[in-house]
Protein backbone atom coordinates (compact mmCIF):
# COMPACT_ATOMS: atom_id res chain seq x y z
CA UNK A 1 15.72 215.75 -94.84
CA UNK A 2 17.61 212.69 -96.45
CA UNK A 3 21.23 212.30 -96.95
CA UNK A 4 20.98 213.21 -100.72
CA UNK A 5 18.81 216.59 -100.60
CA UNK A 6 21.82 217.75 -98.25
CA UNK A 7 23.89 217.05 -100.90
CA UNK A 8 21.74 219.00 -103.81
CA UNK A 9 21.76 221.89 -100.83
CA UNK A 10 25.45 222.08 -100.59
CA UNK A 11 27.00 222.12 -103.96
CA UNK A 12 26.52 224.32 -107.25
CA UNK A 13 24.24 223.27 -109.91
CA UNK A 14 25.90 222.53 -113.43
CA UNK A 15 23.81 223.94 -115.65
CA UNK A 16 24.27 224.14 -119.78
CA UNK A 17 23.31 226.73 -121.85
CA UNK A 18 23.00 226.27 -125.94
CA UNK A 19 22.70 228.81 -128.25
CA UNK A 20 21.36 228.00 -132.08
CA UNK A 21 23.67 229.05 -134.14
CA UNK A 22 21.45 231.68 -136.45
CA UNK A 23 23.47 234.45 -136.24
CA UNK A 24 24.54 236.06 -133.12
CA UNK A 25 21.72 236.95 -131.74
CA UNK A 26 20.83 233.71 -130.03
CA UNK A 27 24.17 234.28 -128.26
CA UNK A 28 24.06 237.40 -126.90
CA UNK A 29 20.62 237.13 -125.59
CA UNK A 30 22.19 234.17 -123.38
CA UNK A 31 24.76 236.29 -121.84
CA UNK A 32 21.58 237.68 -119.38
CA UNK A 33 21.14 234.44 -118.68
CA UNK A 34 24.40 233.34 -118.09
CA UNK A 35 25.18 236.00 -115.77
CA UNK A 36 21.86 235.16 -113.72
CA UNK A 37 23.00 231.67 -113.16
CA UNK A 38 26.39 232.86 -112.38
CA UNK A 39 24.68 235.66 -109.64
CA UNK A 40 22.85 232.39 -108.06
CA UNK A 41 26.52 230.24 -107.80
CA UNK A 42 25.94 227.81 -110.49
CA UNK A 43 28.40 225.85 -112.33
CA UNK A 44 27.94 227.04 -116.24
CA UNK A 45 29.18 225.34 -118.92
CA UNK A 46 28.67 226.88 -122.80
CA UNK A 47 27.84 224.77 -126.00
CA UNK A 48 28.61 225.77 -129.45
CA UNK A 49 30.72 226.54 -132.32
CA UNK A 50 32.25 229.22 -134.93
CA UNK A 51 31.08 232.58 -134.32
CA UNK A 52 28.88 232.05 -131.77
CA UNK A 53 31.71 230.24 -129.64
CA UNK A 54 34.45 232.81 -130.41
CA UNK A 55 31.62 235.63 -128.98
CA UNK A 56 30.88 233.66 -125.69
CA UNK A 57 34.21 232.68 -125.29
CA UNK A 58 35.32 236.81 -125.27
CA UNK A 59 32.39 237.09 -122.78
CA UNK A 60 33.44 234.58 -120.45
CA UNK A 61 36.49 232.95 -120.35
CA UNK A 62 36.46 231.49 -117.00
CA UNK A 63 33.64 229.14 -118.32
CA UNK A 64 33.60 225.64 -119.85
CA UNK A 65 32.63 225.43 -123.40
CA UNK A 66 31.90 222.05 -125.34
CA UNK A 67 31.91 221.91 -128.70
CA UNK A 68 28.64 221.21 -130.44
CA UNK A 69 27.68 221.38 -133.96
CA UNK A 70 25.64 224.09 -135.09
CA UNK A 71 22.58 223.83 -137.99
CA UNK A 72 24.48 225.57 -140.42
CA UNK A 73 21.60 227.51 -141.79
CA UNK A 74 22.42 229.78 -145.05
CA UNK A 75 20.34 232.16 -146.53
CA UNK A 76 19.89 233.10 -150.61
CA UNK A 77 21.40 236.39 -152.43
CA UNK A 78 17.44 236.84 -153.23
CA UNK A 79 14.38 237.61 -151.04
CA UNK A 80 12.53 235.31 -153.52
CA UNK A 81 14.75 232.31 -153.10
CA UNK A 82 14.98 232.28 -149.51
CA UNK A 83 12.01 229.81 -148.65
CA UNK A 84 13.36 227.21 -151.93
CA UNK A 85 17.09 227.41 -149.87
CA UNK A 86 15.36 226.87 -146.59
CA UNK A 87 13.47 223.77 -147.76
CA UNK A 88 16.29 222.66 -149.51
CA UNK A 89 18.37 222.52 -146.04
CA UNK A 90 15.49 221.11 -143.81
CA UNK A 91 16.27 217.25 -144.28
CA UNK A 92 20.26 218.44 -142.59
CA UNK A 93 18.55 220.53 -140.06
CA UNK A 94 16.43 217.69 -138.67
CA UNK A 95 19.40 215.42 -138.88
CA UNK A 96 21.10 217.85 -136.97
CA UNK A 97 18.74 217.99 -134.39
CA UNK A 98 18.51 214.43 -133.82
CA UNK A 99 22.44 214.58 -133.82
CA UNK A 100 22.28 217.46 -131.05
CA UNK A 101 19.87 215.07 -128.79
CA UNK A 102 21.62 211.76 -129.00
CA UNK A 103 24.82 214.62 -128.17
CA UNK A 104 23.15 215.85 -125.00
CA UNK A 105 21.72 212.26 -123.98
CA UNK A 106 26.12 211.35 -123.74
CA UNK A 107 27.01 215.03 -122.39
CA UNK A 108 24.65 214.56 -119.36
CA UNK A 109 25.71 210.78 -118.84
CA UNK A 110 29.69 211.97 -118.63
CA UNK A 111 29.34 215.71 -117.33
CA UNK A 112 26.52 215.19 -114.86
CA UNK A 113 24.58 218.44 -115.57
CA UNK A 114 21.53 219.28 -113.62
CA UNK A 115 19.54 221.29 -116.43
CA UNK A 116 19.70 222.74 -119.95
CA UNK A 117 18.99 225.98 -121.50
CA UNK A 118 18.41 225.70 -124.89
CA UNK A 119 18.43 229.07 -127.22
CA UNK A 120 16.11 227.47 -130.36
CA UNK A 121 17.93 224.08 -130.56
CA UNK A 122 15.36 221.85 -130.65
CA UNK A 123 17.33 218.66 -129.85
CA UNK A 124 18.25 219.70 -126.46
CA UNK A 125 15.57 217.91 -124.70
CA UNK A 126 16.02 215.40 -122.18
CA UNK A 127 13.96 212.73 -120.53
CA UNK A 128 14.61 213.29 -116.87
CA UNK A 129 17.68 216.36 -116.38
CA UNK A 130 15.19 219.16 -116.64
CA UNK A 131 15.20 221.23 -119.74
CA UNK A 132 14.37 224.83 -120.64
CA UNK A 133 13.65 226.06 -124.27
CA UNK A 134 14.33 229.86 -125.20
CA UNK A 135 12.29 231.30 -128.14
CA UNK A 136 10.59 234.17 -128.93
CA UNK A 137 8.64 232.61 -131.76
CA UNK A 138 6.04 230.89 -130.96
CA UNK A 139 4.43 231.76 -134.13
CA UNK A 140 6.32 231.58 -136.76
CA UNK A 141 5.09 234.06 -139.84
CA UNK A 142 5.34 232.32 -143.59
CA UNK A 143 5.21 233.34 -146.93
CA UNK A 144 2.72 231.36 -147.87
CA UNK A 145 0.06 232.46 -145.47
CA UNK A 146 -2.09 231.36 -142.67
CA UNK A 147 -2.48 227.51 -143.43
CA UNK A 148 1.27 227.17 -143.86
CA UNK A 149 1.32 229.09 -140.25
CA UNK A 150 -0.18 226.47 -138.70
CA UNK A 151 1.45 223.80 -139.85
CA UNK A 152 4.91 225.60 -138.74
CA UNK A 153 3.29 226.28 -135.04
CA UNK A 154 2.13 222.59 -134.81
CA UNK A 155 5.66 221.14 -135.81
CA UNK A 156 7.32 224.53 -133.61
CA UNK A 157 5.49 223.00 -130.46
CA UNK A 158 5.96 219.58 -131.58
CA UNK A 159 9.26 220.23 -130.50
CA UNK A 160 8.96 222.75 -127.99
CA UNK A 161 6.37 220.19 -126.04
CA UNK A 162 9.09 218.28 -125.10
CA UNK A 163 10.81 220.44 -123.04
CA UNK A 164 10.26 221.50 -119.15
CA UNK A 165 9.57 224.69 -119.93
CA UNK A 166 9.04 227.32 -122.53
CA UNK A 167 10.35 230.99 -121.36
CA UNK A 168 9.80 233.50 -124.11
CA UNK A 169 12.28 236.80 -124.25
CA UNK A 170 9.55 239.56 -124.10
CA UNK A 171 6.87 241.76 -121.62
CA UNK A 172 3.58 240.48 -120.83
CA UNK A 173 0.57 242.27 -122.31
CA UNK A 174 0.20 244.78 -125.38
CA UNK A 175 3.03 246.17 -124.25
CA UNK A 176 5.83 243.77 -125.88
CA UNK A 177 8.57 244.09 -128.92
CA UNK A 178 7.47 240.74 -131.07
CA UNK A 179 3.68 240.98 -130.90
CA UNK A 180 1.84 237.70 -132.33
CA UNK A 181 5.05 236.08 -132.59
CA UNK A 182 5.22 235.99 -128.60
CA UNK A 183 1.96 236.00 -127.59
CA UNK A 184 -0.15 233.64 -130.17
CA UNK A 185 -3.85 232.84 -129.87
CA UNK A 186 -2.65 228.91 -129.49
CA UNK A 187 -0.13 228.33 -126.77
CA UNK A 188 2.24 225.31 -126.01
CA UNK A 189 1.14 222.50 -123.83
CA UNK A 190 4.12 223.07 -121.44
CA UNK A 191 4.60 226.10 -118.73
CA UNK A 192 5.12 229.25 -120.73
CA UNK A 193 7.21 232.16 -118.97
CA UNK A 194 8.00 235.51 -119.87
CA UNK A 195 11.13 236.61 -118.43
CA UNK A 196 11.14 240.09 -120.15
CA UNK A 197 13.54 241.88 -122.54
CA UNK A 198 16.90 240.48 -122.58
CA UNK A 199 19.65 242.74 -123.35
CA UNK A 200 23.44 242.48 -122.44
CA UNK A 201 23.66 245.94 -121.98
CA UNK A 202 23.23 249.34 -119.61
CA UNK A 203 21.88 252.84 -119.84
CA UNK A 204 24.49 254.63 -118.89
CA UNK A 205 23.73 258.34 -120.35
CA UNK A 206 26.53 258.52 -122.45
CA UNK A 207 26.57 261.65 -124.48
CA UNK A 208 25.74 261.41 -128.14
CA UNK A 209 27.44 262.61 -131.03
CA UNK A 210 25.35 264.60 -133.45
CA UNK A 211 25.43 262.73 -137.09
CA UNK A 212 27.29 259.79 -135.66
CA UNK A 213 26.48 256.42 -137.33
CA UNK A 214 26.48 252.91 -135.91
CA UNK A 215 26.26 249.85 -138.53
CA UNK A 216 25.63 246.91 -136.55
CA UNK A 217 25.93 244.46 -139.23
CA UNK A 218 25.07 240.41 -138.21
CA UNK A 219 23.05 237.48 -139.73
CA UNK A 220 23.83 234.13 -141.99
CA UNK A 221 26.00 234.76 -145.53
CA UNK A 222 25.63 235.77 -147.67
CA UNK A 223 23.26 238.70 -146.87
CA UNK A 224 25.70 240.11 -144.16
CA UNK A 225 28.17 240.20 -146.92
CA UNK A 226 25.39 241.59 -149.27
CA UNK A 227 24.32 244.27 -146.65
CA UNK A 228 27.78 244.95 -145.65
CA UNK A 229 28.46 246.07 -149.50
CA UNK A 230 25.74 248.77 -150.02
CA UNK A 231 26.53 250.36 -146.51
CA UNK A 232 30.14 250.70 -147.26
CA UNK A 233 29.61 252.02 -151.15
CA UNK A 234 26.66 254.50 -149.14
CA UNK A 235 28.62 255.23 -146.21
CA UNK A 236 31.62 256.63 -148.26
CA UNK A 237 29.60 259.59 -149.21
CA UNK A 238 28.83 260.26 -145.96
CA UNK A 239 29.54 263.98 -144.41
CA UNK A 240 29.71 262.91 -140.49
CA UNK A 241 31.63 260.15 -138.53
CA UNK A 242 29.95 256.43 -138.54
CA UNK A 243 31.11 252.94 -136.94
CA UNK A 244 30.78 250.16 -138.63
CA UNK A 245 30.71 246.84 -136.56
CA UNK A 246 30.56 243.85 -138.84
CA UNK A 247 29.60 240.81 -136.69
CA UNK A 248 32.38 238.75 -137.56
CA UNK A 249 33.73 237.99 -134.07
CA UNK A 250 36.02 234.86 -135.59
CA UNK A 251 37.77 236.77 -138.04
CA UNK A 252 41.07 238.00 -138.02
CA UNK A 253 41.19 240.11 -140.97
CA UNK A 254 40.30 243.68 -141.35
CA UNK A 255 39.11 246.60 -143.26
CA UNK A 256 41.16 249.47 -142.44
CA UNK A 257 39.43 252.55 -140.75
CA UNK A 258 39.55 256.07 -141.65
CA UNK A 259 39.53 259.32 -139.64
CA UNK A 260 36.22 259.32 -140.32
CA UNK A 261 34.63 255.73 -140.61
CA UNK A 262 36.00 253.11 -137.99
CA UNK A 263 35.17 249.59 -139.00
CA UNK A 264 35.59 246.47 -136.36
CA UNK A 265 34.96 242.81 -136.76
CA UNK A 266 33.75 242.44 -133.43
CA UNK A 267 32.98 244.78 -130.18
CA UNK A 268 33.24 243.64 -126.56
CA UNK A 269 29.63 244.34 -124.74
CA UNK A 270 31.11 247.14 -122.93
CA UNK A 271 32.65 248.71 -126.39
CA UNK A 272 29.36 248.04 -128.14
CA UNK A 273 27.32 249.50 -125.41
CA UNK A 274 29.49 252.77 -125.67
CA UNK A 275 29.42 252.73 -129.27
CA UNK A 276 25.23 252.09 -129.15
CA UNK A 277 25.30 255.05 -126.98
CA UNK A 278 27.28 257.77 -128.80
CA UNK A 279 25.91 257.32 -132.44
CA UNK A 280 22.98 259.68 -133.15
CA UNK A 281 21.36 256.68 -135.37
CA UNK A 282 21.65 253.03 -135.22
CA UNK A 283 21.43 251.02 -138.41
CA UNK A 284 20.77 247.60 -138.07
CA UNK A 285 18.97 244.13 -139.37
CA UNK A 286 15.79 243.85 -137.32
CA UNK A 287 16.73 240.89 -135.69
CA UNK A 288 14.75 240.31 -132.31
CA UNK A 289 17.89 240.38 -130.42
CA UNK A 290 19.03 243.61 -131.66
CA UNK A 291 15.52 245.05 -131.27
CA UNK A 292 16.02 244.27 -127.72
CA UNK A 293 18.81 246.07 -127.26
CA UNK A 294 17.86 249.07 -128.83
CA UNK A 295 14.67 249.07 -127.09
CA UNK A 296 16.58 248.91 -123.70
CA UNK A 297 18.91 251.74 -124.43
CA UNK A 298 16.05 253.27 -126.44
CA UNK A 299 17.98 254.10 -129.49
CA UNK A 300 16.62 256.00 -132.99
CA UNK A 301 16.98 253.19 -135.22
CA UNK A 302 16.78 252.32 -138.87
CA UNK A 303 16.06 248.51 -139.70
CA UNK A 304 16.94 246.84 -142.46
CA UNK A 305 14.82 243.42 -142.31
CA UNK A 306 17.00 240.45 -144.18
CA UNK A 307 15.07 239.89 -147.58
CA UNK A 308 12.78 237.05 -147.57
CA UNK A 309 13.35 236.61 -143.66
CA UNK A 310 9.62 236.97 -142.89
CA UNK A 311 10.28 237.21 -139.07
CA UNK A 312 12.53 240.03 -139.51
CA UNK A 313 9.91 241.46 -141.77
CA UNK A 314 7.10 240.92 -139.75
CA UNK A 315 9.48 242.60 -136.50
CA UNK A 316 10.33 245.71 -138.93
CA UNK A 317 6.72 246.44 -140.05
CA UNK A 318 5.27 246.18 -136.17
CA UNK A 319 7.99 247.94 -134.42
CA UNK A 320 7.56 250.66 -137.34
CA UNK A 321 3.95 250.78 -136.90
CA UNK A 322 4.43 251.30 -133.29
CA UNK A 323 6.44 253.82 -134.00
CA UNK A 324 9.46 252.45 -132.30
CA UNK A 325 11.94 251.79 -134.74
CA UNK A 326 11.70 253.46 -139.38
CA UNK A 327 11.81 250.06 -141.22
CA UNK A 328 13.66 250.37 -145.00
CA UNK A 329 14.27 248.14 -147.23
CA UNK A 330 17.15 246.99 -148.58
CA UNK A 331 16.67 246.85 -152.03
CA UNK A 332 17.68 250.10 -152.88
CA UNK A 333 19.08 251.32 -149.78
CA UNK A 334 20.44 254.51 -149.80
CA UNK A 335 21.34 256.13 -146.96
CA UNK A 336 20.61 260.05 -147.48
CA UNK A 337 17.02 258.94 -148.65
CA UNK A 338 16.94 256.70 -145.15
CA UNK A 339 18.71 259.68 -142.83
CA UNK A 340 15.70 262.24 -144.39
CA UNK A 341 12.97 259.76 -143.66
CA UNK A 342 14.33 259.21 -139.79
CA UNK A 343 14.25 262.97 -139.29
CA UNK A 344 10.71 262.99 -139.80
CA UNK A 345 10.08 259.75 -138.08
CA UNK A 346 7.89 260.43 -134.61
CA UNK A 347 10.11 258.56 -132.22
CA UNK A 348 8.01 257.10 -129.40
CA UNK A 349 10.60 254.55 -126.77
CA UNK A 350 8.38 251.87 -125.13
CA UNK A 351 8.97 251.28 -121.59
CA UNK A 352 10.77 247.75 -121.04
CA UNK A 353 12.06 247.68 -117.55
CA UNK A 354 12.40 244.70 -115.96
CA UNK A 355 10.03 243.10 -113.52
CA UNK A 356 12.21 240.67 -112.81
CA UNK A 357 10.99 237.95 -115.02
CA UNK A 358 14.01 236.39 -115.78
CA UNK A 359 15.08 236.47 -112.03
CA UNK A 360 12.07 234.86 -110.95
CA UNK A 361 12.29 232.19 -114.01
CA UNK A 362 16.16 231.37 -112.96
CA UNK A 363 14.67 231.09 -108.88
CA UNK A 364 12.12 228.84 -109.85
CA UNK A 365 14.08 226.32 -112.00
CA UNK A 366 17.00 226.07 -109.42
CA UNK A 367 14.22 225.82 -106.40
CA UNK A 368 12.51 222.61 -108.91
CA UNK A 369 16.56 221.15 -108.76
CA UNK A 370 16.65 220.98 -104.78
């Protein structure tokens, strides 16, 4: 064995990990991750800004974090002018990820890192430190139909081609939370993994509280804000207790509970998990990170796909189908009408233990470092 493999033997890996910065999800679907790399010794540093900095930060504070410029996406007060808003910011998001790439090309040069775990940045490639790309959308659904769809999946693996490795956030076989957006009929050119559901959090039996309500409110502005609105106006005619958690883990000002509604800006993972736990119902955006969640602490849930978000829609309308989560919409929401509806839902939790995938993803990309 040569002088430098000892080396690669004998000290820690520095590896970064990169959330986008599309609401919180992408970060706390890293935190699994993170805390892999940290199980196998490596040196973990954090990229990112705003909200999604202020979460990871709370989550581990031992670690390095570098500050990186997020895409900056926001969304439309109207389903129907979602798309026109997303085309509008486009020519910034490619500029940012050409930004984010030269970025990383310096970062490695001065910080020396070993790999790169990118959550949906697509910038975060590099030519020789080896470079892993996190996504659960492989397909990615349109408003405008099938042709559209392809064009998206051949500029998605455009992208994604570039990379190591592609490891996709969901269970092998018919069996899985995302359906066509994982597992497409056309696949990426690079090694595709599936390292199973990530979630943050535990089982832990805690005993629930008849009628108890968890809002988890997240997502770009202005549709939290929008969202956020209706539940409190529907909420305040509520008979039972609810928690309201509003995804706002950067802001210091609050709305003041009540002895019977409690809101927060932000929940530790261990406070969330508890709070996930107690409430009898979970009310929620059906973003894929929360579906994880509630799928791994198998959860009655109502989801509230953002309008015009087709991903979220497409989630909602599969996981309702399936019978795993009562999809409402949100123009319109009310709450009693939503509450009746879920009573009559049949319930049925899919099974989404771990078979190690993510384990066995981490193992091999630290064995390919050595």
């Amino acid at each position: 064995m040569t002088e430098g493999n000892d080396e690669k033997l004998l000290r820690r890996f520095r590896i970064l990990v990169a959330p986008l910065d599309w609401g919180l999800g992408h970060a706390t679907r890293c935190i699994p991750i993170v805390n892999e790399l940290l199980g196998n010794d490596c040196d973990v540093w954090l990229a990112g800004e705003g909200s999604q900095e202020a979460l990871l930060r709370s989550e581990f504070p031992q670690l390095s974090f570098l500050s990186l410029t997020g895409y900056n996406i926001e969304y439309s007060r109207t389903s129907g002018g979602l798309l026109l808003k997303l085309l509008l910011q486009m020519p910034r998001v490619l500029s940012s990820i050409r930004a984010e790439h030269r970025w990383l090309n310096r970062i490695i040069k001065s910080h020396g890192f070993d790999a790169v775990i990118s959550d949906n940045r697509f910038g975060l490639y590099h030519s020789y430190t080896p470079s892993i790309f996190i996504t659960h959308q492989l397909s990615i659904k349109s408003p405008l139909g099938k042709w559209n769809e392809r064009i998206l999946r051949q500029w998605n693996y455009n992208y994604i081609n570039r990379f190591k490795e592609c490891w996709v956030p969901d269970l092998m076989g018919e069996n899985n939370l995302a359906g066509e957006l994982s597992h497409p009929a056309t696949m990426p050119r690079i090694p595709v993994k599936y390292i199973d559901v990530l979630s943050r959090f535990e089982k832990k039996e805690e005993r629930e509280i008849k009628d108890q309500l968890l809002f988890i409110l997240s997502g770009p502005e202005p549709q939290r804000t929008v969202l956020e609105n209706k539940i409190i106006d529907e909420v305040s005619h509520y008979p039972g207790t609810a928690t309201i958690v509003r995804g706002l883990p950067s802001v210091r000002s609050v709305i003041p509970s009540t002895g019977m509604i409690k809101f927060y800006n932000h929940l530790s993972t261990k406070e969330l998990n508890e709070e996930i736990e107690k409430a009898d119902w979970v009310i929620s955006r059906s973003g894929y990170s929360t579906i994880m969640d509630l799928a791994k602490l198998q959860k009655k849930s109502i989801l509230i796909p953002t309008p015009g978000q087709t991903e979220q829609e497409y989630l909602a309308r599969e996981l309702c189908q399936k019978k795993i989560a009562l999809w409402v919409d949100q123009k319109g929401f009310s709450l009693t009408l939503s509450l009746d509806k879920a009573k009559k839902f049949p319930y049925r939790f899919c099974s989404v233990s771990n078979s190690n995938g993510l384990h066995t993803a981490v193992k091999g990309l630290l064995n390919s470092l050595r």
